[in-house]
Protein backbone atom coordinates (compact mmCIF):
# COMPACT_ATOMS: atom_id res chain seq x y z
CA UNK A 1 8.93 -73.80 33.10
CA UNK A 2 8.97 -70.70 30.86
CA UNK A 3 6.13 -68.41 30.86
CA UNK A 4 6.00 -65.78 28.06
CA UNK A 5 4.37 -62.10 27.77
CA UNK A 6 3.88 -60.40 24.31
CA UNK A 7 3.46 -56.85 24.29
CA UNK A 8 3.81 -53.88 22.02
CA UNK A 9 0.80 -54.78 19.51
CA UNK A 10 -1.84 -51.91 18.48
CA UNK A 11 -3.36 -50.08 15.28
CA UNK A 12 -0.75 -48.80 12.69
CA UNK A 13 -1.15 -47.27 9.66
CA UNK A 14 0.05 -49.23 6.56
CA UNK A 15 3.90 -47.93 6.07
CA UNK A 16 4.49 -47.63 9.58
CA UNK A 17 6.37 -49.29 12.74
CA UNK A 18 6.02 -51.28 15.48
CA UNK A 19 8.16 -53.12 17.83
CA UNK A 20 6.86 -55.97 19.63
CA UNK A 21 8.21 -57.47 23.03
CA UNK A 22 8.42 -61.23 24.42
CA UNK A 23 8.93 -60.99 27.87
CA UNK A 24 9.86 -64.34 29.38
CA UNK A 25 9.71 -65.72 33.40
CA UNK A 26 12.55 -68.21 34.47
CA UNK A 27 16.41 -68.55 34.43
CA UNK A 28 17.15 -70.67 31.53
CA UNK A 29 15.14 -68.88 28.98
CA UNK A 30 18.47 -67.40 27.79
CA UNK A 31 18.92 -70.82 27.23
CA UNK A 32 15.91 -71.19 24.57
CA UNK A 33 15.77 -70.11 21.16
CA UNK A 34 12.39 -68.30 20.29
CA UNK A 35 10.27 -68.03 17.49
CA UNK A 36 7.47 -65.26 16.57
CA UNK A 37 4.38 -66.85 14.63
CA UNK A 38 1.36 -64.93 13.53
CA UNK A 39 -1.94 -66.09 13.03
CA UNK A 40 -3.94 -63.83 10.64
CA UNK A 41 -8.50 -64.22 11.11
CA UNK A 42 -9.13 -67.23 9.06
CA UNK A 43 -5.86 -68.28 8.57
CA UNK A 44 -3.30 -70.32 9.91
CA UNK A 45 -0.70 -70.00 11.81
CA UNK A 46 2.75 -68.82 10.19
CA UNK A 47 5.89 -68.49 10.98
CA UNK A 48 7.66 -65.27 10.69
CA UNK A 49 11.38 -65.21 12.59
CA UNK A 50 13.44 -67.39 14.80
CA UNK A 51 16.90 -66.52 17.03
CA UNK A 52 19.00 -68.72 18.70
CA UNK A 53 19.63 -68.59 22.44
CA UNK A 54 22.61 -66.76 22.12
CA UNK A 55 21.11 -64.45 19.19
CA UNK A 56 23.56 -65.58 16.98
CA UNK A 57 21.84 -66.50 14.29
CA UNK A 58 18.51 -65.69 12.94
CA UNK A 59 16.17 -66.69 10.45
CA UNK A 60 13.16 -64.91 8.73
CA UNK A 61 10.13 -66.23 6.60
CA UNK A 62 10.58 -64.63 3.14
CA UNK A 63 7.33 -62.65 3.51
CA UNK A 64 9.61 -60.64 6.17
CA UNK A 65 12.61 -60.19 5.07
CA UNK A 66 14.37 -56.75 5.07
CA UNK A 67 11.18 -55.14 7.26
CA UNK A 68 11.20 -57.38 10.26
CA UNK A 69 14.27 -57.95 12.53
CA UNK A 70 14.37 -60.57 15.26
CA UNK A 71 16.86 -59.71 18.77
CA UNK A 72 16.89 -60.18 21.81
CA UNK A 73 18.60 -59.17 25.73
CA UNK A 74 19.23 -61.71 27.66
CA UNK A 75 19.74 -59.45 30.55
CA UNK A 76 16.37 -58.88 30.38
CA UNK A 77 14.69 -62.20 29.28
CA UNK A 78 13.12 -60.17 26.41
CA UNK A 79 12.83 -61.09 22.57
CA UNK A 80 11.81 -57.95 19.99
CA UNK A 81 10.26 -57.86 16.88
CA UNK A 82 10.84 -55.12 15.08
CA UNK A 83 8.75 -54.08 12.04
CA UNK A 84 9.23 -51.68 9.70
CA UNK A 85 6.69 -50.96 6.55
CA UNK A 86 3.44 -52.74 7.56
CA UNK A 87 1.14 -53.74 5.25
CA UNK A 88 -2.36 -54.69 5.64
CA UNK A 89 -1.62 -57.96 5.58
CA UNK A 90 0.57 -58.06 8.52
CA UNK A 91 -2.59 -57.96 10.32
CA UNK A 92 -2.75 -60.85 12.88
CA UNK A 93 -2.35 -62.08 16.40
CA UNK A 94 1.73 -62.25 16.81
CA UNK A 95 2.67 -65.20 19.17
CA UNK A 96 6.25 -65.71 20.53
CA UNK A 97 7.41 -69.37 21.03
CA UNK A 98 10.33 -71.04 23.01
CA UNK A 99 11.95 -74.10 21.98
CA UNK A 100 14.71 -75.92 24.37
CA UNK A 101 16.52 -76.69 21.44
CA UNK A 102 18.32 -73.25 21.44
CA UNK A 103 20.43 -73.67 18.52
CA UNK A 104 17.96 -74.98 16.49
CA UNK A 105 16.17 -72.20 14.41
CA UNK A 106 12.97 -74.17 12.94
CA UNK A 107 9.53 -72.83 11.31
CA UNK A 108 8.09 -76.03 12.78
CA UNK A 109 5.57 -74.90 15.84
CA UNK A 110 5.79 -78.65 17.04
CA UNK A 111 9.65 -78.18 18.03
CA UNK A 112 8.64 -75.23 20.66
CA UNK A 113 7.85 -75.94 24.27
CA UNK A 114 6.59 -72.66 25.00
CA UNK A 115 4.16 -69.97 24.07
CA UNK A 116 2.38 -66.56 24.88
CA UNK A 117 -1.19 -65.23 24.29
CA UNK A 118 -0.16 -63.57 21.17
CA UNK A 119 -0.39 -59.68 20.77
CA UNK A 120 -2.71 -58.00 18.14
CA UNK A 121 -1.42 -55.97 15.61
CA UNK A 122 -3.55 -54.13 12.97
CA UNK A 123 -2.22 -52.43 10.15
CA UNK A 124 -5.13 -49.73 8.09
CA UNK A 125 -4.62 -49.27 4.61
């Protein structure tokens, strides 16, 4: 059983930064690979970035790429997400996701086991 804890959500001005935190419960989640999704109001759900278990390899929607970066320590059973240049439209509900599959990096929410409450993140134009 893996239980995960999001964290590091909050009102940002457009341009700015954030780094959001999955904190995870258990000793094989270094074993998992983990997803972030976001769900924006009235949308659904979307993937956004993926690591392996090992953080070895990642993989980014293309929405993302070059102003979000997906890591993680092990040591501390903790996945970031790291976001540079919000933009309005970043605005959503960011849920992190385990999947035992941990070399698998998928988009697919039906391949993870595992997820958190999600953490709000608001981004004013």
């Amino acid at each position: 059983q893996v239980q995960l804890v999001e964290s590091g959500g909050g009102l940002v001005q457009a341009g700015g930064s954030l780094r959001l935190s999955c904190a995870a419960s258990g000793r094989t989640f270094s074993s998992y690979a983990v997803g972030w999704f976001r769900q924006a109001p009235g949308k659904a759900r979307e993937f956004v970035a993926a690591i392996t278990f090992s953080g070895d390899r990642t993989r980014y929607a293309d929405s993302v790429k070059g102003r979000f970066t997906i890591s993680r320590d092990n040591a501390k059973n903790t996945v970031y997400l790291q976001i540079h240049s919000l933009k309005p439209e970043d605005t959503a509900v960011y849920h992190c996701a385990a999947a035992r599959l941990g070399a698998v990096l998928t988009s697919n929410e039906g391949r993870y086991d595992y997820w958190g409450q999600g953490t709000q993140v608001t981004v004013s134009s």
